[in-house]
Protein backbone atom coordinates (compact mmCIF):
# COMPACT_ATOMS: atom_id res chain seq x y z
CA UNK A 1 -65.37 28.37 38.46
CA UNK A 2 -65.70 28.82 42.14
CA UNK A 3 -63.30 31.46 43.83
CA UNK A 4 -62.15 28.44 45.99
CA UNK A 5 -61.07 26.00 43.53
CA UNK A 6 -59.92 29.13 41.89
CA UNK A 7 -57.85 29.85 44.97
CA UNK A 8 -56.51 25.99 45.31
CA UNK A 9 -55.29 25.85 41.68
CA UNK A 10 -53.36 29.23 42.06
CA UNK A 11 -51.65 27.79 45.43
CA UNK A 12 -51.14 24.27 44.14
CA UNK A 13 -49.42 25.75 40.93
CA UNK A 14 -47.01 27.66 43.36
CA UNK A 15 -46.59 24.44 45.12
CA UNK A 16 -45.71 22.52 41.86
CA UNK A 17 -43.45 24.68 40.48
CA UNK A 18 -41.57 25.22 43.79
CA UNK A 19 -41.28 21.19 44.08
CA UNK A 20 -42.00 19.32 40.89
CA UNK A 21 -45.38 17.50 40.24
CA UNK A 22 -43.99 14.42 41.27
CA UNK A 23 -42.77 15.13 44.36
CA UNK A 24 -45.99 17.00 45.40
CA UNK A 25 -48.20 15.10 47.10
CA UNK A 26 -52.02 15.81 48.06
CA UNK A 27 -51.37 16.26 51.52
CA UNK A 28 -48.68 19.15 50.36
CA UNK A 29 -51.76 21.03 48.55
CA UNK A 30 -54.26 20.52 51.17
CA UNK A 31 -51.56 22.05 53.74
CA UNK A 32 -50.70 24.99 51.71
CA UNK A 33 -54.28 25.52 50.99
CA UNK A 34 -55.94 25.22 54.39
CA UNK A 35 -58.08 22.66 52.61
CA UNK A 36 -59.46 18.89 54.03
CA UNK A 37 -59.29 15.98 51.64
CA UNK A 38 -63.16 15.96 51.63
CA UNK A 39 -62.75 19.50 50.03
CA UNK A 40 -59.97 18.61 47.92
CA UNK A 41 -61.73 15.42 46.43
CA UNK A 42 -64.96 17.77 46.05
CA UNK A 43 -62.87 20.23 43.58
CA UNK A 44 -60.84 17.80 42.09
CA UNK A 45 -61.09 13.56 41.19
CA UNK A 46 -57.18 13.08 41.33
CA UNK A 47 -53.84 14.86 41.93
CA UNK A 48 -53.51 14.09 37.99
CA UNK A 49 -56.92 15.76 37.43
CA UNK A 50 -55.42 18.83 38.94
CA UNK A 51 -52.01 18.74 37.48
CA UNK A 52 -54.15 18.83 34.18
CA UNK A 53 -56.44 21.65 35.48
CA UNK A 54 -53.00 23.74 36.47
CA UNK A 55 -51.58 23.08 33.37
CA UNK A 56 -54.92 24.34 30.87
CA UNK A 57 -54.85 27.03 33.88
CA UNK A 58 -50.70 28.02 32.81
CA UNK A 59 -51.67 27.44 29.45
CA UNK A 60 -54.65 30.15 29.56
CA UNK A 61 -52.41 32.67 31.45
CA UNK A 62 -49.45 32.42 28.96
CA UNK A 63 -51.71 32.26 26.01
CA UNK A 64 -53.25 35.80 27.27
CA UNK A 65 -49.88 37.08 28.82
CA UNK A 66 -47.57 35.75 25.70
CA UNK A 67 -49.42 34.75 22.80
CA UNK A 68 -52.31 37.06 22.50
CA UNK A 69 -50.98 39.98 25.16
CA UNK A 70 -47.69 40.33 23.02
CA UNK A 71 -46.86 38.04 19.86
CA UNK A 72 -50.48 38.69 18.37
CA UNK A 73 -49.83 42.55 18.20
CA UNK A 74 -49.96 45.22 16.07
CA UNK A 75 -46.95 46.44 17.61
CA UNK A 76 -43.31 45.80 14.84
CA UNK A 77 -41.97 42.33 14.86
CA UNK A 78 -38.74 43.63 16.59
CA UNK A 79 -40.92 45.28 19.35
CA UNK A 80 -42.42 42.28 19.31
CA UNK A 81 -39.38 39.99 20.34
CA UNK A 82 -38.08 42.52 22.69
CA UNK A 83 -41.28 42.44 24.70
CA UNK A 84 -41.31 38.65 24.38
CA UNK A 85 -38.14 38.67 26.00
CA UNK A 86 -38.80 41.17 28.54
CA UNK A 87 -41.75 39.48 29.79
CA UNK A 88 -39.84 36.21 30.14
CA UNK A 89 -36.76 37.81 32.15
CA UNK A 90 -39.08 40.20 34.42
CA UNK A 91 -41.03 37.27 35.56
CA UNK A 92 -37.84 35.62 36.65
CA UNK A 93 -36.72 38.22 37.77
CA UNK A 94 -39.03 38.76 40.56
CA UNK A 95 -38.02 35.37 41.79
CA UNK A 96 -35.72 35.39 44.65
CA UNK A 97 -35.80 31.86 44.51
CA UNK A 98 -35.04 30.74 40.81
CA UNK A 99 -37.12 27.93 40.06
CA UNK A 100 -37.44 27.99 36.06
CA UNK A 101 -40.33 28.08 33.83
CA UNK A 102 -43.16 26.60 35.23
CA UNK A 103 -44.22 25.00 31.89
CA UNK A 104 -40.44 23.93 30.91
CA UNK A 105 -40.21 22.40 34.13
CA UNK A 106 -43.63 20.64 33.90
CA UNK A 107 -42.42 19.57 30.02
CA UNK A 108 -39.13 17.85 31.47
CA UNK A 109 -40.68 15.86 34.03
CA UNK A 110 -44.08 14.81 32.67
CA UNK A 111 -43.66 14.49 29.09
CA UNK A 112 -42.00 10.81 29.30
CA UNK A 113 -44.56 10.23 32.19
CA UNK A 114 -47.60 10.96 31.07
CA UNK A 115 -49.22 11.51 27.57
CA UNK A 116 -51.99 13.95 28.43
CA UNK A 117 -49.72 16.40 30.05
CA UNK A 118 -47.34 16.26 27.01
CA UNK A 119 -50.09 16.97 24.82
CA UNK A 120 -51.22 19.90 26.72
CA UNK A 121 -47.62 21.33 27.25
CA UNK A 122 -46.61 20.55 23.44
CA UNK A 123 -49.58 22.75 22.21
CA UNK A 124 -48.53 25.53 24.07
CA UNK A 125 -44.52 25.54 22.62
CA UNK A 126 -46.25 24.87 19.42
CA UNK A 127 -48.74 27.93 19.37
CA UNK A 128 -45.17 30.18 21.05
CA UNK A 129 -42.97 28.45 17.97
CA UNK A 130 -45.78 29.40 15.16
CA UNK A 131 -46.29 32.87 16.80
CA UNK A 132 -42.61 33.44 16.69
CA UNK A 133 -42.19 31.85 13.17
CA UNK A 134 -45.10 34.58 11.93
CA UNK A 135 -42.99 37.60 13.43
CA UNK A 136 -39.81 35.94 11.93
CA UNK A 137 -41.19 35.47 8.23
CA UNK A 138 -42.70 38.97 8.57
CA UNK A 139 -39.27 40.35 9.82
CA UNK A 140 -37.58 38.31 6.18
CA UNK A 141 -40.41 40.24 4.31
CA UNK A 142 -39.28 43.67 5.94
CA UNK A 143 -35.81 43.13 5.07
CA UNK A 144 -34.93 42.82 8.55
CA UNK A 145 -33.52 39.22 8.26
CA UNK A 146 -32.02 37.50 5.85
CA UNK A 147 -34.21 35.75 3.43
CA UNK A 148 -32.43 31.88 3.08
CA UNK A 149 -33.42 31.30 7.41
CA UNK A 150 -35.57 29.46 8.00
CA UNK A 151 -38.68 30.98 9.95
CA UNK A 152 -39.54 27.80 11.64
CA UNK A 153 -36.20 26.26 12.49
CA UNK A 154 -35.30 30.17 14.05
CA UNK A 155 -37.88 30.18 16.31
CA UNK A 156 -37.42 26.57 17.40
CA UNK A 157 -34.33 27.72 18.02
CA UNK A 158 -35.22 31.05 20.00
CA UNK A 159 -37.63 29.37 22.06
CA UNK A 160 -34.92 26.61 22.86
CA UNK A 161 -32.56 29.38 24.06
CA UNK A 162 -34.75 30.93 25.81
CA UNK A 163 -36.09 27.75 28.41
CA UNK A 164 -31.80 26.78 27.75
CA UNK A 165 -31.18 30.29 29.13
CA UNK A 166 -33.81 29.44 32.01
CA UNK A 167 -32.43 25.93 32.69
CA UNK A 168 -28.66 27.45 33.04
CA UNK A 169 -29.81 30.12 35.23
CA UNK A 170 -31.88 28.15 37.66
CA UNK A 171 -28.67 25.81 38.09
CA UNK A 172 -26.89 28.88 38.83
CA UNK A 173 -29.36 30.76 40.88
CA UNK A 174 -28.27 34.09 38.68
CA UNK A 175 -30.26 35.90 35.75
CA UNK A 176 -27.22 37.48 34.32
CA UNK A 177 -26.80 34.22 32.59
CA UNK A 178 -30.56 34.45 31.52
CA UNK A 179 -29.88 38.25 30.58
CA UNK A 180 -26.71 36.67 28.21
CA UNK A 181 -28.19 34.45 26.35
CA UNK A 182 -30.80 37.35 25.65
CA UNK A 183 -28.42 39.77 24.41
CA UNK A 184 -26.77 37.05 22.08
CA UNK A 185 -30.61 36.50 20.35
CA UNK A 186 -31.09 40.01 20.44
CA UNK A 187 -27.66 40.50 18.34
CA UNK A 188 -28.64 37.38 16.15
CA UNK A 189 -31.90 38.98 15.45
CA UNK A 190 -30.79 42.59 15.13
CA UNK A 191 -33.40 43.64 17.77
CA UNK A 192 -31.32 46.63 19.65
């Protein structure tokens, strides 16, 4: 991929997640990326071709950051869920401007929209649920957890907290609710 079109879906995702995809226009990306619409149309056939692009381009990032960079460890399940959770609240964190998760975000407004975004988001919560299921069933093996949860249904549920806890603090404008809502799945979990 060219450094360009590189450089355009980095800016547009900024762009996106600052304003919503629907309220972004094409003439918003070629502005923030010093681009012409003959260069825009050269990278891309659509806006909707690059809101697809961004999204497989989130989707690779979190995948290596997330899935891969901390789920898919060696490290102990609780070490596990503790980095999980760091890596979510350290990314906001460096937000002055709380705008939520970029993929939550991009989940609420296109999923009822449009069916190839939903795909493409749903595969992504689905690969963070199973990843988190795996760590929770290994933590019931351990001894760590109770055995009558439910692996699945508990990491639905952390997952939900977690882009809940996002959702609440974006409304807010203020982490500490984000950090809350941590510290109540980290006492749930017995990861302290």
């Amino acid at each position: 991929m060219s450094s360009k079109k590189q450089e355009i879906i980095r800016i547009a995702r900024e762009v996106i997640h600052s304003k919503g995809y629907q309220a972004t226009s094409v003439s918003d990306i070629m502005a923030a990326t010093n681009i012409g619409k003959g260069q825009f149309y050269h990278y891309f056939q659509s806006k909707h071709d690059l809101g697809l692009v961004i999204v497989e381009d989130l989707v690779k990032d979190w995948e290596g950051q997330l899935i891969i960079g901390i789920l898919k460890t060696s490290d102990a399940p609780v070490t596990k869920l503790n980095r999980m959770l760091q890596w979510v609240e350290t990314s906001h964190a460096e937000m002055e401007i709380k705008y939520g998760c970029a993929m939550g975000n991009l989940a609420i407004e296109m999923s009822v929209q449009d069916e190839e975004f939903r795909v493409k988001i749903k595969e992504f919560f689905n690969h963070w649920v199973n990843s988190v299921t795996d760590i929770l069933t290994e933590m019931i093996e351990n001894h760590q957890l109770d055995e009558s949860i439910n692996p699945k249904k508990n990491a639905e549920s952390i997952v939900a907290m977690i882009e809940g806890g996002i959702l609440l603090m974006v409304n807010r404008q203020n982490i500490q609710v984000l950090q809350n809502i941590f510290e109540v799945i980290k006492q749930q979990y017995h990861l302290d």
